[in-house]
N, C-alpha and C. Protein backbone atom coordinates (compact mmCIF):
# COMPACT_ATOMS: atom_id res chain seq x y z
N UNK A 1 14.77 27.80 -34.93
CA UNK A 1 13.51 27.31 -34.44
C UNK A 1 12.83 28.44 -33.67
N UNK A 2 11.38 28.60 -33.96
CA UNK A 2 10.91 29.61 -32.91
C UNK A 2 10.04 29.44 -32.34
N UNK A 3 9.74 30.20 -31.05
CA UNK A 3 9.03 29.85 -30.06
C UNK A 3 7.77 29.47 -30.34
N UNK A 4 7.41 28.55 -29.34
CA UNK A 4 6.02 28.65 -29.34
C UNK A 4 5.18 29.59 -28.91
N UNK A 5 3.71 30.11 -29.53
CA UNK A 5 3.04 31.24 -29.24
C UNK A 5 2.07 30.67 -28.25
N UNK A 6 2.32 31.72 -26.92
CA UNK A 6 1.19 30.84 -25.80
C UNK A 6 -0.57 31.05 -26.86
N UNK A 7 -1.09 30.80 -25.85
CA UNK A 7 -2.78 30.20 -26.72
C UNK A 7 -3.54 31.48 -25.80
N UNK A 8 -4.15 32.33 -26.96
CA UNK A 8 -4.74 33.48 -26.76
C UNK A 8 -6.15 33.36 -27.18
N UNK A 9 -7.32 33.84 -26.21
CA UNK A 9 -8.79 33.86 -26.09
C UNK A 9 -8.47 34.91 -27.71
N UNK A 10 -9.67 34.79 -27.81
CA UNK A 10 -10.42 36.02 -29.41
C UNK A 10 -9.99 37.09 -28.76
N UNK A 11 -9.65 37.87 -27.18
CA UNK A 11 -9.59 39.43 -27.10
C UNK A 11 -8.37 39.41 -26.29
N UNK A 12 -7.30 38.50 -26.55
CA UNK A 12 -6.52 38.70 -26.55
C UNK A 12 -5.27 38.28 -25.46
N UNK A 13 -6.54 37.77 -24.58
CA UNK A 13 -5.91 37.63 -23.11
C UNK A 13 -5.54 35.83 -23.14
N UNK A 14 -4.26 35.74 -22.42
CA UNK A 14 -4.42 34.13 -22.10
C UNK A 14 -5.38 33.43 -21.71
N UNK A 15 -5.77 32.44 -22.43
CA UNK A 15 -6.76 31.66 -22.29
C UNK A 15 -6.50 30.33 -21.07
N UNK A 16 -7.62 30.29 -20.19
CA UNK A 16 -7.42 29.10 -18.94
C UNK A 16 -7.81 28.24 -19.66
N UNK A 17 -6.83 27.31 -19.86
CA UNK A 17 -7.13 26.07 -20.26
C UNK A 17 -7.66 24.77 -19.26
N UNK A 18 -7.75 24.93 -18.03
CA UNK A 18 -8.00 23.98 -17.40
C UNK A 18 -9.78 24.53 -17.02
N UNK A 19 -10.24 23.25 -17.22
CA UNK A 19 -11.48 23.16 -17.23
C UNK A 19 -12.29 21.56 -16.42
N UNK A 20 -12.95 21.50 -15.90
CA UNK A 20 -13.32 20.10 -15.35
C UNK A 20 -14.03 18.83 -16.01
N UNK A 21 -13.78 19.37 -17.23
CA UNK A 21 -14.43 18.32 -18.09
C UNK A 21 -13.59 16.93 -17.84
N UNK A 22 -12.82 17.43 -17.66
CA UNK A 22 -11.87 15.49 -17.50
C UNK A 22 -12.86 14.77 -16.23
N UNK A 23 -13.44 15.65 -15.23
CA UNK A 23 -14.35 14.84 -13.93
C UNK A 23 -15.49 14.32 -14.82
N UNK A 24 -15.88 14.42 -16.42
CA UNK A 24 -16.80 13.43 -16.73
C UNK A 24 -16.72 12.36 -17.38
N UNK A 25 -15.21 12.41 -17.75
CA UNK A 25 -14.62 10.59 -18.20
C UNK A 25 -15.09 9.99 -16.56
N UNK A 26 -15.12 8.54 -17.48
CA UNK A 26 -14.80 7.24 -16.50
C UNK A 26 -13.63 7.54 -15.59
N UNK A 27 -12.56 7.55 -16.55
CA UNK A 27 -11.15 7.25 -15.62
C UNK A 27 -10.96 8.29 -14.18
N UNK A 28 -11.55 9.70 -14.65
CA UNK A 28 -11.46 10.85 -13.04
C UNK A 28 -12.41 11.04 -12.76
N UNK A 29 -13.81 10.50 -12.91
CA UNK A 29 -14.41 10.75 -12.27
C UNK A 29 -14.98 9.94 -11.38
N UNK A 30 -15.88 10.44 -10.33
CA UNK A 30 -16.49 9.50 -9.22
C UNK A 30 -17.35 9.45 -8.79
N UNK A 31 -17.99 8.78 -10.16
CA UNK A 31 -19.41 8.19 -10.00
C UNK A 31 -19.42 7.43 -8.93
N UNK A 32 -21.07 7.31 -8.62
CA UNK A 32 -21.31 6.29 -7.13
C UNK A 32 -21.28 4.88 -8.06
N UNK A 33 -22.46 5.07 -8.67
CA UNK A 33 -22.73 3.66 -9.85
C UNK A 33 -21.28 3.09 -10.78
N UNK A 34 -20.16 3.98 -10.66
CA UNK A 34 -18.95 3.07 -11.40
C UNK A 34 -18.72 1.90 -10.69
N UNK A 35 -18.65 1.05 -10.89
CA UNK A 35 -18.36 -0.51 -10.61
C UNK A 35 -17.25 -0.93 -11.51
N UNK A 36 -16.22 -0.49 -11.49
CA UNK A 36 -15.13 -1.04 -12.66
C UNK A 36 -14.59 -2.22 -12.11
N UNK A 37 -13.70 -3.08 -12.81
CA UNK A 37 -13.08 -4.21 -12.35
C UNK A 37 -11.79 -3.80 -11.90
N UNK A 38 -10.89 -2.72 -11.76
CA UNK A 38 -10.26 -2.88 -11.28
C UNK A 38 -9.78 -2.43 -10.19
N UNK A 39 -8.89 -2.96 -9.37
CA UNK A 39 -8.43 -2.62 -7.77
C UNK A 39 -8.42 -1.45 -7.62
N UNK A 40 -8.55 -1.26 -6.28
CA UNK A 40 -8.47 0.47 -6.09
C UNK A 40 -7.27 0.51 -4.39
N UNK A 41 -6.23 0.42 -5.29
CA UNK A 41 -4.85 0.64 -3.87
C UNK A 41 -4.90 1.75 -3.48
N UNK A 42 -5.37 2.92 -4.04
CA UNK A 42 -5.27 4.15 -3.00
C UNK A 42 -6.04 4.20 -1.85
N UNK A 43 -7.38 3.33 -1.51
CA UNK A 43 -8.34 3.47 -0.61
C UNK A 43 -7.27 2.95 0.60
N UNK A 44 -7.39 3.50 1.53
CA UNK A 44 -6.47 3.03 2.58
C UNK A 44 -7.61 3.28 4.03
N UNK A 45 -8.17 1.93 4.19
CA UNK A 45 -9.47 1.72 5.33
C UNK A 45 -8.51 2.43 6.59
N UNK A 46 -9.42 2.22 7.39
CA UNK A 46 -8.46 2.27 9.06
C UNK A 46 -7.47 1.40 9.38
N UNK A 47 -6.54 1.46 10.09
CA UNK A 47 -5.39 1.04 10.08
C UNK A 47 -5.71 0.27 11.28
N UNK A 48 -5.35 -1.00 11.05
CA UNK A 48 -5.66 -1.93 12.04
C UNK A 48 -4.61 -1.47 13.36
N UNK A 49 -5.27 -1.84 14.45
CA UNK A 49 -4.53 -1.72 15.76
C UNK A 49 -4.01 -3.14 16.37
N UNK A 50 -2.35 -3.01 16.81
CA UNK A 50 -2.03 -4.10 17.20
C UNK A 50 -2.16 -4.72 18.85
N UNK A 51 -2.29 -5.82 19.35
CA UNK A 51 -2.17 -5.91 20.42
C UNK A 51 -1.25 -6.07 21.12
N UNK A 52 0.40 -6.03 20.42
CA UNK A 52 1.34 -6.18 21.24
C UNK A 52 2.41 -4.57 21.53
N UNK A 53 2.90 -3.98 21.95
CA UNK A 53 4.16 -3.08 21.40
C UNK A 53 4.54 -2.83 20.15
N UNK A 54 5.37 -4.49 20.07
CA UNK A 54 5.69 -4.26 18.99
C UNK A 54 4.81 -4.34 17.84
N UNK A 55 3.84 -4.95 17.14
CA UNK A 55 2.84 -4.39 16.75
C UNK A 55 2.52 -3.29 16.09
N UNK A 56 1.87 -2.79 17.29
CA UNK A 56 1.79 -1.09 17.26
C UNK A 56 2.87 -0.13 16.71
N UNK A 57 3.74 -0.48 17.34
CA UNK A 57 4.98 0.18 16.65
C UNK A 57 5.35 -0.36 15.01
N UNK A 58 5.33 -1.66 14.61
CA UNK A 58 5.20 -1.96 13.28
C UNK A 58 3.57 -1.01 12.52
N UNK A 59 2.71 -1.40 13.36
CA UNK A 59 1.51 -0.56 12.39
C UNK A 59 1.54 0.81 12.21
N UNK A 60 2.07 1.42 13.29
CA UNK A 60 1.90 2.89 13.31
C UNK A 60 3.23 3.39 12.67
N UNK A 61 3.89 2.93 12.32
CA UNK A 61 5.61 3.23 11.40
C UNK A 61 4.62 2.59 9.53
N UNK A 62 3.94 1.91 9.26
CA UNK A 62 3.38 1.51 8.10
C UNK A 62 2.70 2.54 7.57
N UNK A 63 1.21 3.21 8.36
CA UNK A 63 0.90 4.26 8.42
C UNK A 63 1.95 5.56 8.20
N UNK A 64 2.62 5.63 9.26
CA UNK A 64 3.51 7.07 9.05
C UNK A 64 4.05 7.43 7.20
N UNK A 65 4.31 5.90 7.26
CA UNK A 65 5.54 5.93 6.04
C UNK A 65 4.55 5.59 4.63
N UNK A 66 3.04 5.62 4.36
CA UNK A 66 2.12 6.11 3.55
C UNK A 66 2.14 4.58 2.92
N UNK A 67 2.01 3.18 3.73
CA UNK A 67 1.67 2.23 3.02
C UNK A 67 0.53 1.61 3.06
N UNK A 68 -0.14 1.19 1.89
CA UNK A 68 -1.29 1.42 1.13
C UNK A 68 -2.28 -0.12 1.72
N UNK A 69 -3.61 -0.73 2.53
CA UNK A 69 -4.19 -1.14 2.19
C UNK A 69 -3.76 -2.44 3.26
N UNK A 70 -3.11 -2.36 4.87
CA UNK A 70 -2.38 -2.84 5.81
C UNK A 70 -3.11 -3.43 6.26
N UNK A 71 -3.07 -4.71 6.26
CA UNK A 71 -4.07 -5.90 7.15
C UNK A 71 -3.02 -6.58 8.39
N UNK A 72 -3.73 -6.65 9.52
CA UNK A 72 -3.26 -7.68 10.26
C UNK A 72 -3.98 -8.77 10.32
N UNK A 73 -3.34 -10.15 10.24
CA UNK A 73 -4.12 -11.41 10.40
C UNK A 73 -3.12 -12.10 11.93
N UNK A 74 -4.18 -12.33 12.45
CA UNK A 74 -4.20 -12.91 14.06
C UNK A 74 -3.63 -14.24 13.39
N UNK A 75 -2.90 -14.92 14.08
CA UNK A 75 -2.46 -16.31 13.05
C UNK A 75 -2.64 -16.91 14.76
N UNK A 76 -2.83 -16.57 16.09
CA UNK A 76 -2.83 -17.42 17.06
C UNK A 76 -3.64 -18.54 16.94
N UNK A 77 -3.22 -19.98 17.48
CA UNK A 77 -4.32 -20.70 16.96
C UNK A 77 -4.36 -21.48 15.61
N UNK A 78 -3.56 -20.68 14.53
CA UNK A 78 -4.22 -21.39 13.32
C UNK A 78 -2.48 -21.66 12.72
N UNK A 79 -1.70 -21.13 13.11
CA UNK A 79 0.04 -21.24 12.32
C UNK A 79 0.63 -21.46 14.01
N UNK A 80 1.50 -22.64 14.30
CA UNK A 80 2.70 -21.90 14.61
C UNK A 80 3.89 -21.48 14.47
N UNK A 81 3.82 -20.95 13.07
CA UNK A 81 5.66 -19.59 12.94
C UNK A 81 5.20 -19.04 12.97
N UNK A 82 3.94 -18.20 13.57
CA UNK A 82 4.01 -16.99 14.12
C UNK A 82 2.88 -16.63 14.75
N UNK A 83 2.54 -15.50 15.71
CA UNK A 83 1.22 -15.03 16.48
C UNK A 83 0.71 -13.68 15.23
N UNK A 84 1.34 -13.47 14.53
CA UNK A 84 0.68 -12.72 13.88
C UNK A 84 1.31 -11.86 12.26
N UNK A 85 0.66 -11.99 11.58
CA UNK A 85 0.71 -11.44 10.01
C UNK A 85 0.33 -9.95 9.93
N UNK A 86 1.14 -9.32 9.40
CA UNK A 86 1.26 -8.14 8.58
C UNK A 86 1.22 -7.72 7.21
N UNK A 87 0.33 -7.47 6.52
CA UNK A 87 0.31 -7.58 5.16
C UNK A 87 -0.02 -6.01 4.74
N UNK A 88 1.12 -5.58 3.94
CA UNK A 88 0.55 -3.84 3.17
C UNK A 88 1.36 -3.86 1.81
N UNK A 89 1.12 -2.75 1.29
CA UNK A 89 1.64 -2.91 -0.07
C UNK A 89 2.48 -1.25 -0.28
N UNK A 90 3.42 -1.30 -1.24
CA UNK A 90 3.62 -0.14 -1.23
C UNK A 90 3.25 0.51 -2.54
N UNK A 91 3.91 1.94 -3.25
CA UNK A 91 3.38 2.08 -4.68
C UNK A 91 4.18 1.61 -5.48
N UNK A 92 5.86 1.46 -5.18
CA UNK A 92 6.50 0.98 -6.36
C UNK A 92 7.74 0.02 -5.32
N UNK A 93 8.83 -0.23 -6.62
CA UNK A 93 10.03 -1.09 -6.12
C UNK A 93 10.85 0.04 -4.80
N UNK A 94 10.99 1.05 -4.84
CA UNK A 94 11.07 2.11 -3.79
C UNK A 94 10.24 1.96 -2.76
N UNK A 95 9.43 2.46 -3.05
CA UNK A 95 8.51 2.46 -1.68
C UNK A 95 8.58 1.36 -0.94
N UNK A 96 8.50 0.12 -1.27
CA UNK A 96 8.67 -1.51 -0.73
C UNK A 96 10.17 -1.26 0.01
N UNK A 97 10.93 -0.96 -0.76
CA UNK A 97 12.06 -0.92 0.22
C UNK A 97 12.37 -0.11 1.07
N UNK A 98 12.32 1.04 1.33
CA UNK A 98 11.91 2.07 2.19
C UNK A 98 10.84 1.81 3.21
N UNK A 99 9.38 1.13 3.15
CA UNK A 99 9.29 0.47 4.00
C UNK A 99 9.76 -0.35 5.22
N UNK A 100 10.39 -1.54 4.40
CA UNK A 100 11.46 -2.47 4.57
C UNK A 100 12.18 -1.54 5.71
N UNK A 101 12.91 -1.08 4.86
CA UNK A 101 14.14 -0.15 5.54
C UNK A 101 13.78 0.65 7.34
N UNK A 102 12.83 0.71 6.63
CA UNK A 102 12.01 1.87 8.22
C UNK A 102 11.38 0.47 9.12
N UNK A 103 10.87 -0.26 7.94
CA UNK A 103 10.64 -1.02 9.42
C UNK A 103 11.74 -2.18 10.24
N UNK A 104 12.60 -2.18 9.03
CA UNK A 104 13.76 -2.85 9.91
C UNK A 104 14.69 -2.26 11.16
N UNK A 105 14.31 -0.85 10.85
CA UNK A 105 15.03 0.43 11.68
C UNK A 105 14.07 0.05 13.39
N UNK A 106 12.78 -0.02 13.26
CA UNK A 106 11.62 0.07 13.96
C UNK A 106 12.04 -1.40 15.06
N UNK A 107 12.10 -2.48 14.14
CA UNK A 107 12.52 -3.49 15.32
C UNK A 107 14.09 -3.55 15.85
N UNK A 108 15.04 -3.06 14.97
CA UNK A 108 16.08 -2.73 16.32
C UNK A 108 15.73 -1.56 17.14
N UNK A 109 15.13 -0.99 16.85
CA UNK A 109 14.44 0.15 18.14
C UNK A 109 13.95 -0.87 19.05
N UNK A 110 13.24 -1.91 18.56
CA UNK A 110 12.60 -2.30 19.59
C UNK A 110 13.01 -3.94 20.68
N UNK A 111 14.64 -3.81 20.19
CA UNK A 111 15.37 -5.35 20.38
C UNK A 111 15.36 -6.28 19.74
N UNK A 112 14.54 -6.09 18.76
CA UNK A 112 14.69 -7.79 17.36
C UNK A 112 15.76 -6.73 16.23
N UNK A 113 16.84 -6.92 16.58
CA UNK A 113 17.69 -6.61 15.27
C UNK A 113 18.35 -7.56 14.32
N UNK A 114 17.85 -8.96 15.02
CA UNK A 114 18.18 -9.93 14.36
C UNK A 114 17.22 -10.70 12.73
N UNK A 115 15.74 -9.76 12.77
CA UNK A 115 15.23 -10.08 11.59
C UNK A 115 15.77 -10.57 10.65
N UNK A 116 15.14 -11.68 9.65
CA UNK A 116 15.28 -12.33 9.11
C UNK A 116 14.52 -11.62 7.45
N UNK A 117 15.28 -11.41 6.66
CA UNK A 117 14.41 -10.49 5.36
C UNK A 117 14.76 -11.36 4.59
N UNK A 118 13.74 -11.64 3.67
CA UNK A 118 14.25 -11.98 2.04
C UNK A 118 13.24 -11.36 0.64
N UNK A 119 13.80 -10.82 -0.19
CA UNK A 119 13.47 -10.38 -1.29
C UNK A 119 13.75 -8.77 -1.00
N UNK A 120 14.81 -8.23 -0.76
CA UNK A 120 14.89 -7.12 -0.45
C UNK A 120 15.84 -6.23 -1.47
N UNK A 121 16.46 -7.47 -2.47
CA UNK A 121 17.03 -6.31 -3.84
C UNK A 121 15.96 -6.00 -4.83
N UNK A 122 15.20 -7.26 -4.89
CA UNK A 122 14.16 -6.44 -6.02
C UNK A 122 12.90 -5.97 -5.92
N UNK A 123 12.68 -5.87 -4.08
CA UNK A 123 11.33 -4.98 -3.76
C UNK A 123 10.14 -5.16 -4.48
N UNK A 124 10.16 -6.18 -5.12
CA UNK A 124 8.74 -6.72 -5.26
C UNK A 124 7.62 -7.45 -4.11
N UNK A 125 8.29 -8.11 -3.64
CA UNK A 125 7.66 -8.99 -2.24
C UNK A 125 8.84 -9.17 -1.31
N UNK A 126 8.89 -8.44 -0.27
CA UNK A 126 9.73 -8.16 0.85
C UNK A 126 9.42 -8.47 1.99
N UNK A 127 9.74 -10.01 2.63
CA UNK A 127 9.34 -10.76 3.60
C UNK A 127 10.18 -10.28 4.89
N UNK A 128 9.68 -10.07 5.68
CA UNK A 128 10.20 -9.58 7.11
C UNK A 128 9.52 -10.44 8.34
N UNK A 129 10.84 -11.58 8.67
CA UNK A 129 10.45 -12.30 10.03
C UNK A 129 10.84 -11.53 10.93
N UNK A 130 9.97 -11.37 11.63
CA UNK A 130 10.67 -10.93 13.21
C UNK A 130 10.21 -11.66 14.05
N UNK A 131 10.25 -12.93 14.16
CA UNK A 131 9.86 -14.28 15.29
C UNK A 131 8.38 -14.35 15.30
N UNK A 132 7.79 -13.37 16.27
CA UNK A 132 6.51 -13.51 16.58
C UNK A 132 5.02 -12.72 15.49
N UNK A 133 5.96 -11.86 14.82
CA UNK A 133 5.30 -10.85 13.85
C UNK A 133 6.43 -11.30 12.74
N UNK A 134 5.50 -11.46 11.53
CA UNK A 134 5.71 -11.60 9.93
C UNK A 134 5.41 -10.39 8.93
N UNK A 135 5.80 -9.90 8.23
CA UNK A 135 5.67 -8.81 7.45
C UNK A 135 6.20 -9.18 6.27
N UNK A 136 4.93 -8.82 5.28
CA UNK A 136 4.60 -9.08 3.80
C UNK A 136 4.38 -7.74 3.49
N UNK A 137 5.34 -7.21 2.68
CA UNK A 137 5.46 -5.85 1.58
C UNK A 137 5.70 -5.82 0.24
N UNK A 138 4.43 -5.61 -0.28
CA UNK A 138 4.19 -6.34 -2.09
C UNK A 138 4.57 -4.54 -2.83
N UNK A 139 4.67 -4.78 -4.35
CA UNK A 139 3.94 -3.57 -4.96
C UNK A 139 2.50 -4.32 -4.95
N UNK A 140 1.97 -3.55 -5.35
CA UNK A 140 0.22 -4.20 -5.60
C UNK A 140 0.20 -5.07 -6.66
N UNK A 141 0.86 -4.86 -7.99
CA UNK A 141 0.66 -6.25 -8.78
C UNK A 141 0.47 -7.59 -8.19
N UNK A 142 1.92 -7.63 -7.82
CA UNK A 142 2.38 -9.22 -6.97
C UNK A 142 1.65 -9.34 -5.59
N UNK A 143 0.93 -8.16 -5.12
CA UNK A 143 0.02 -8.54 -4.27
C UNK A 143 -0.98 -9.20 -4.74
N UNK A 144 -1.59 -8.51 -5.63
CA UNK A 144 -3.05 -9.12 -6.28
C UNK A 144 -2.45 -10.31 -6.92
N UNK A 145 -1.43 -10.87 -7.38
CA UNK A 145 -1.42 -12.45 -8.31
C UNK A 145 -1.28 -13.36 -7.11
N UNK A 146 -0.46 -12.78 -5.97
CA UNK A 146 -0.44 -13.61 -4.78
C UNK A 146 -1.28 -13.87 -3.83
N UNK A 147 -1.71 -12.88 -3.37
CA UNK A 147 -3.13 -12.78 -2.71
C UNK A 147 -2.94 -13.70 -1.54
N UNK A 148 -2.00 -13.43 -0.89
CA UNK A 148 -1.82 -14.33 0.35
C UNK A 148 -2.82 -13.95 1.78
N UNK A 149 -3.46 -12.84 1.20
CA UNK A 149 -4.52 -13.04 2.34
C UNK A 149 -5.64 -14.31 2.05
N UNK A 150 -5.89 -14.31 1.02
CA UNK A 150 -6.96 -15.66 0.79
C UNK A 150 -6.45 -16.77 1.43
N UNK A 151 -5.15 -17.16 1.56
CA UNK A 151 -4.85 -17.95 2.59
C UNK A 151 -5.50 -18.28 3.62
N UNK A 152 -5.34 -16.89 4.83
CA UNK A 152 -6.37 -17.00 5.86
C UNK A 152 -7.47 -16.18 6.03
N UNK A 153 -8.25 -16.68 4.73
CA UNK A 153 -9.26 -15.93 4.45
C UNK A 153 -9.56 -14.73 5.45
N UNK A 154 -9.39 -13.96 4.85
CA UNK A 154 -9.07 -12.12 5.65
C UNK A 154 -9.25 -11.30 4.46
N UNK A 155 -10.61 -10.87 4.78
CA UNK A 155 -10.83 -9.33 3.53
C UNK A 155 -10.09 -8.07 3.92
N UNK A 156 -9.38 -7.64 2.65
CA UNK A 156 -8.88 -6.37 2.31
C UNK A 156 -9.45 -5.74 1.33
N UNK A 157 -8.84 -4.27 1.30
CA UNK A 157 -9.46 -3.14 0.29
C UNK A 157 -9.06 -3.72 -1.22
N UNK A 158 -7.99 -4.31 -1.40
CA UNK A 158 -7.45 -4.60 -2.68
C UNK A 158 -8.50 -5.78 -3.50
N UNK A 159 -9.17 -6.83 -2.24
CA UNK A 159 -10.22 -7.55 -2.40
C UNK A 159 -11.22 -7.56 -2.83
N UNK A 160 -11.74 -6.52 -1.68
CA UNK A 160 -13.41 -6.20 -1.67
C UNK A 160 -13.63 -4.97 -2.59
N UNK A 161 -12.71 -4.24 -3.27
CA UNK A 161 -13.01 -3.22 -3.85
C UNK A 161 -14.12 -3.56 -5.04
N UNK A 162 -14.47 -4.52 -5.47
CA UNK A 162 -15.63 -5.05 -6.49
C UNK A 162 -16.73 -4.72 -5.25
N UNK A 163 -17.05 -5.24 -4.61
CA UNK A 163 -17.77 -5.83 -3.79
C UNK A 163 -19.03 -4.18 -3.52
């Protein structure tokens, strides 16, 4: 078998093949006027700020650890199992658990080592009680079919990205 011959201009020299024509497809480029239908999980708004410690320490460990699109919903008032909802997503069955993982690390740092997890072998939707704070860690599919923010009606990026 023999090699392949790299790809030579007419005078001889290697030819640059990379060129920016791919920024005038749809798919890479970024038009203002594209309006496509579908979600856009990389946009990651400002990262909500919590009002408790722990909280903060759950939001700012979500952030650190690059998860995508983090809502807090205030539930005081409207639930009582809990004062407050955490909702982010990660990119795959990894990332969800590694999350997980860091943030389970985060509340025995912070004296709840007793959390309560379920769905944590197949990192699709990875529920994390910690009494007063709840934590919901989707991939984005099972975020978007679940959409448990519509619950308490609470806009996110995964939402409003039509909009």
């Amino acid at each position: 078998m023999e090699p392949i011959e790299p790809i030579l201009s007419e005078d001889g020299q290697d030819e640059d093949l990379s060129d920016d024509s791919a920024a005038d497809l749809p798919l890479f480029g970024a038009d203002a006027d594209d309006a496509d239908d579908a979600p856009n999980f990389d946009r990651q708004g400002p990262v909500p700020t919590g009002g408790t410690a722990l909280e903060t320490a759950l939001l700012s460990k979500l952030d650190e650890d690059k998860a995508q699109d983090i809502v807090l919903i205030d539930l005081k008032g409207k639930s009582p199992m809990a004062d407050t909802m955490i909702v982010a997503s990660g990119r795959s069955h990894r990332h969800v658990g590694a999350l997980a993982d860091h943030l389970l690390r985060t509340l025995k740092e912070q004296g709840l080592g007793r959390a309560k997890v379920e769905g944590l072998p197949h990192c699709d939707w990875v529920l994390i009680d910690a009494g007063d704070v709840i934590i919901h860690l989707f991939r984005p599919e099972v975020r978007l079919f679940y959409n448990i923010e519509k619950i308490w009606a609470v806009d996110s990026a995964h939402r409003t990205a039509n909009a």
